[in-house]
N, C-alpha and C. Protein backbone atom coordinates (compact mmCIF):
# COMPACT_ATOMS: atom_id res chain seq x y z
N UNK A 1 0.83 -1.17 0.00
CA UNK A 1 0.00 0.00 0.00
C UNK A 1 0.88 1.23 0.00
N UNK A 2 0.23 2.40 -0.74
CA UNK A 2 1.28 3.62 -0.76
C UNK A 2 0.94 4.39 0.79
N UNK A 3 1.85 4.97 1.40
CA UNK A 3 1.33 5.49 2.41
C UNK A 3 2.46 6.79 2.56
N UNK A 4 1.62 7.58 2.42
CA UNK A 4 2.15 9.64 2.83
C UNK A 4 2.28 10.04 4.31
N UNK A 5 3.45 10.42 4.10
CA UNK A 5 3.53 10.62 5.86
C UNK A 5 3.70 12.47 5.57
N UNK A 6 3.80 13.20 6.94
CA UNK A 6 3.82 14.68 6.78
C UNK A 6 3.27 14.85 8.01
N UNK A 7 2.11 16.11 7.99
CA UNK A 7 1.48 16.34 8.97
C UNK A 7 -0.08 15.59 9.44
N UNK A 8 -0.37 15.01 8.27
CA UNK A 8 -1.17 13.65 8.50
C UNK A 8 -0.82 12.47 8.02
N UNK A 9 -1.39 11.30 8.44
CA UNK A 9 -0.79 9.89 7.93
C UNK A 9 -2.41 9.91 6.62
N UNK A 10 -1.74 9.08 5.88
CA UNK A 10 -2.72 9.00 5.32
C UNK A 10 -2.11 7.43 4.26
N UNK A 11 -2.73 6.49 4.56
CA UNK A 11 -2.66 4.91 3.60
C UNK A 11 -3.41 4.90 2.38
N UNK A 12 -3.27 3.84 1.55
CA UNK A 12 -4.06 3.82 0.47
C UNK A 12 -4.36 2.34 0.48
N UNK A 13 -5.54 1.94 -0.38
CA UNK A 13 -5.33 0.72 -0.26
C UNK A 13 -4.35 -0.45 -0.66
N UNK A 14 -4.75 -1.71 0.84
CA UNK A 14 -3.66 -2.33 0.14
C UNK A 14 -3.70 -3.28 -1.70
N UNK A 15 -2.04 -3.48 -1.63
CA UNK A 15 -2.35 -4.10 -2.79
C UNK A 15 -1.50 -5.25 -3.21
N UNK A 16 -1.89 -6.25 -3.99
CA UNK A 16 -0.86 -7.55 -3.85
C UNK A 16 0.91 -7.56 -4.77
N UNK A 17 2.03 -7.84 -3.74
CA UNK A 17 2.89 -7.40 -4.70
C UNK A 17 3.63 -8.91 -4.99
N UNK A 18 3.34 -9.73 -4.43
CA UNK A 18 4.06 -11.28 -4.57
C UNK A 18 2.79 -12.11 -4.53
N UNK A 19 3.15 -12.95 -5.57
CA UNK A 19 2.22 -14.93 -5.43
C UNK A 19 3.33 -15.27 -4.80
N UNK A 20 2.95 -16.74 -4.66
CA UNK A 20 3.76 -17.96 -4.29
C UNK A 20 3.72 -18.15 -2.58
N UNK A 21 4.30 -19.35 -2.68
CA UNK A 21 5.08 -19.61 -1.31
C UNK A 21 5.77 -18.92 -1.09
N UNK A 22 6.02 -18.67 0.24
CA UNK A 22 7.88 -17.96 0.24
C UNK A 22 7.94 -18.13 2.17
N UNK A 23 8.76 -18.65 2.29
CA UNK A 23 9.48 -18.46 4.13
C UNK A 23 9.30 -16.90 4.73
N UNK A 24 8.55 -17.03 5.75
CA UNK A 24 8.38 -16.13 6.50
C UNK A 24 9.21 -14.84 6.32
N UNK A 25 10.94 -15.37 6.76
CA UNK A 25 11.60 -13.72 6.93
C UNK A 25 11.97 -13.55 5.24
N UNK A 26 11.91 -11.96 5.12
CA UNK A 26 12.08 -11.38 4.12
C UNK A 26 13.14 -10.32 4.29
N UNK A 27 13.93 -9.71 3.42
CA UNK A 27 14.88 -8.15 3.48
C UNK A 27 14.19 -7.29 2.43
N UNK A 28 13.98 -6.18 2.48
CA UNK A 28 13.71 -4.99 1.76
C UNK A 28 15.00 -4.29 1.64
N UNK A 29 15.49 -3.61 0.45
CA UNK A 29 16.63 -3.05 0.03
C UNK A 29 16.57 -1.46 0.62
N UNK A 30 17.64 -0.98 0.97
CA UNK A 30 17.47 0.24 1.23
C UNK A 30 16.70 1.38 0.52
N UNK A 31 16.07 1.26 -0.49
CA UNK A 31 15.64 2.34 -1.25
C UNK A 31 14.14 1.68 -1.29
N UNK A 32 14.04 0.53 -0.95
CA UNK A 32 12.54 0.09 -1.10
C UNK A 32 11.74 -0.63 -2.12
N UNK A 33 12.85 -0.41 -3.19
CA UNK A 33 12.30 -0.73 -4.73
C UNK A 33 12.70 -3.00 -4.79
N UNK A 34 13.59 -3.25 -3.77
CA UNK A 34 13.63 -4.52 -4.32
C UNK A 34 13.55 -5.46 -3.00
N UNK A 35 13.11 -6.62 -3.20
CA UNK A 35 12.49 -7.57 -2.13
C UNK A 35 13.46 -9.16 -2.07
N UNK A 36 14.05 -9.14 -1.05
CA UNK A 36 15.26 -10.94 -0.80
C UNK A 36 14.24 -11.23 -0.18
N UNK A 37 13.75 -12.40 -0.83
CA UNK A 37 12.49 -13.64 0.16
C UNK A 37 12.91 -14.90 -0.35
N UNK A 38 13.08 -15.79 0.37
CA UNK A 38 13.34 -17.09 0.13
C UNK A 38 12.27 -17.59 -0.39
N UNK A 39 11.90 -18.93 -1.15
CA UNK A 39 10.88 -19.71 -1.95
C UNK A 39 11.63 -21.38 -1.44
N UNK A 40 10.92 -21.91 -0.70
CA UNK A 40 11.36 -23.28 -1.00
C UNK A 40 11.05 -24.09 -1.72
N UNK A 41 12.12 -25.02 -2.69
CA UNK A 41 11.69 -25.57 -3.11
C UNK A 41 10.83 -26.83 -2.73
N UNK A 42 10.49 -27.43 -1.96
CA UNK A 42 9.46 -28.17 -1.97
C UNK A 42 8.46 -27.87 -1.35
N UNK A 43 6.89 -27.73 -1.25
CA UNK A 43 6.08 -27.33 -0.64
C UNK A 43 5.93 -27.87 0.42
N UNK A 44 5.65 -27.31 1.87
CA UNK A 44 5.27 -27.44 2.86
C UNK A 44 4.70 -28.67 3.41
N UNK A 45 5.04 -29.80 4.07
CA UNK A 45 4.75 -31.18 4.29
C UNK A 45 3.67 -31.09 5.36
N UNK A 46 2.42 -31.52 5.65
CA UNK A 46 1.57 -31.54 7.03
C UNK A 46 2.92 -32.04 8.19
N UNK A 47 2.23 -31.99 9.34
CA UNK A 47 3.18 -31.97 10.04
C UNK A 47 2.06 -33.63 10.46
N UNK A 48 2.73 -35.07 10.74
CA UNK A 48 2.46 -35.97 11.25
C UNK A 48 2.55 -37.06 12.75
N UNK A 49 2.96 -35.85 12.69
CA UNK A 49 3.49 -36.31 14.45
C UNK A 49 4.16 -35.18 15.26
N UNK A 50 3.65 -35.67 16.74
CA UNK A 50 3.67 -34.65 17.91
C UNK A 50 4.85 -34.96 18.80
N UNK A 51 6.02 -34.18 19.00
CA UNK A 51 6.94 -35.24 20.05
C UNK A 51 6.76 -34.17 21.34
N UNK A 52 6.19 -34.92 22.54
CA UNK A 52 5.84 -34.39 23.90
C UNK A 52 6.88 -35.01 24.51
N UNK A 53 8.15 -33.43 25.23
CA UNK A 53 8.49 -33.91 25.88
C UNK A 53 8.61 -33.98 27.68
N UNK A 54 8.65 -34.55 28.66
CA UNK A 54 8.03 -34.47 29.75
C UNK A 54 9.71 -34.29 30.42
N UNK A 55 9.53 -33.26 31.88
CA UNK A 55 10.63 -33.08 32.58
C UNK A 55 12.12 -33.03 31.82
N UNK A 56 11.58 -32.19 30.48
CA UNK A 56 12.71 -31.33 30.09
C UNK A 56 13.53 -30.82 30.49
N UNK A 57 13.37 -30.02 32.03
CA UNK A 57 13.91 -28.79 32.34
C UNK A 57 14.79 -29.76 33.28
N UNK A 58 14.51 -31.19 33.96
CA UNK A 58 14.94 -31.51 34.93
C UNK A 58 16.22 -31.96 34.23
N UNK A 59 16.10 -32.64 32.86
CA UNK A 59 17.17 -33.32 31.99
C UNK A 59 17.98 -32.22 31.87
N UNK A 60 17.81 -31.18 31.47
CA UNK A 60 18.56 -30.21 31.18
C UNK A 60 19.57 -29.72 32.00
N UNK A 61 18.91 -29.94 33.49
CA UNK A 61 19.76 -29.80 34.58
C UNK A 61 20.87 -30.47 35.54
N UNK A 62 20.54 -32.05 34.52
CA UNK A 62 21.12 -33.38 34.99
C UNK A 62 22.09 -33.21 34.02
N UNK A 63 21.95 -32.46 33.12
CA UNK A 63 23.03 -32.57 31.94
C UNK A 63 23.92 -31.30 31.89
N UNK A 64 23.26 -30.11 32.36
CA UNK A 64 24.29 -29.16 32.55
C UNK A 64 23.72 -28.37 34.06
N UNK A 65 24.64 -29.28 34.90
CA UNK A 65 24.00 -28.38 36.25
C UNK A 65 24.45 -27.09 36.13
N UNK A 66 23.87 -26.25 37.09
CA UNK A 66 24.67 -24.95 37.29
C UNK A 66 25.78 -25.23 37.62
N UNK A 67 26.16 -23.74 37.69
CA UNK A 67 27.75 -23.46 38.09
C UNK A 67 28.55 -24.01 37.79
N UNK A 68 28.57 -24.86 36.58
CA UNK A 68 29.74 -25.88 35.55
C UNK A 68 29.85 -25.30 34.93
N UNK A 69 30.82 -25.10 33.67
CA UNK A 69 31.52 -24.88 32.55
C UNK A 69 31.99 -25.77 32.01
């Protein structure tokens, strides 16, 4: 969307500037005019399984107690 800044804000509507897939993080170029977005190549798999894990925090602590290095 174009949007005017000054002594009022004022937006316009939005409008579509990419199709496709593409991974969440993106970079905008300093001047605004060009867009780094990743595309993966293979589409997005359902996810089929749940791994629950229980007394994480205790393992974590059996494995790096405090005050070790």
């Amino acid at each position: 969307m174009d949007v005017e800044t000054g002594p009022t804000f004022a937006a316009e509507k939005p409008r579509l500037l990419f199709e496709g897939q593409f991974n969440p993080g993106y970079e905008v170029s300093p001047d605004g005019r060009r867009f780094l977005m990743i595309q993966p190549v293979e589409p997005p798999q359902p996810a089929t399984q749940i791994d629950l894990v229980l007394n994480w925090f205790e393992e974590l602590e059996r494995l790096a107690p405090a005050g070790q290095k």
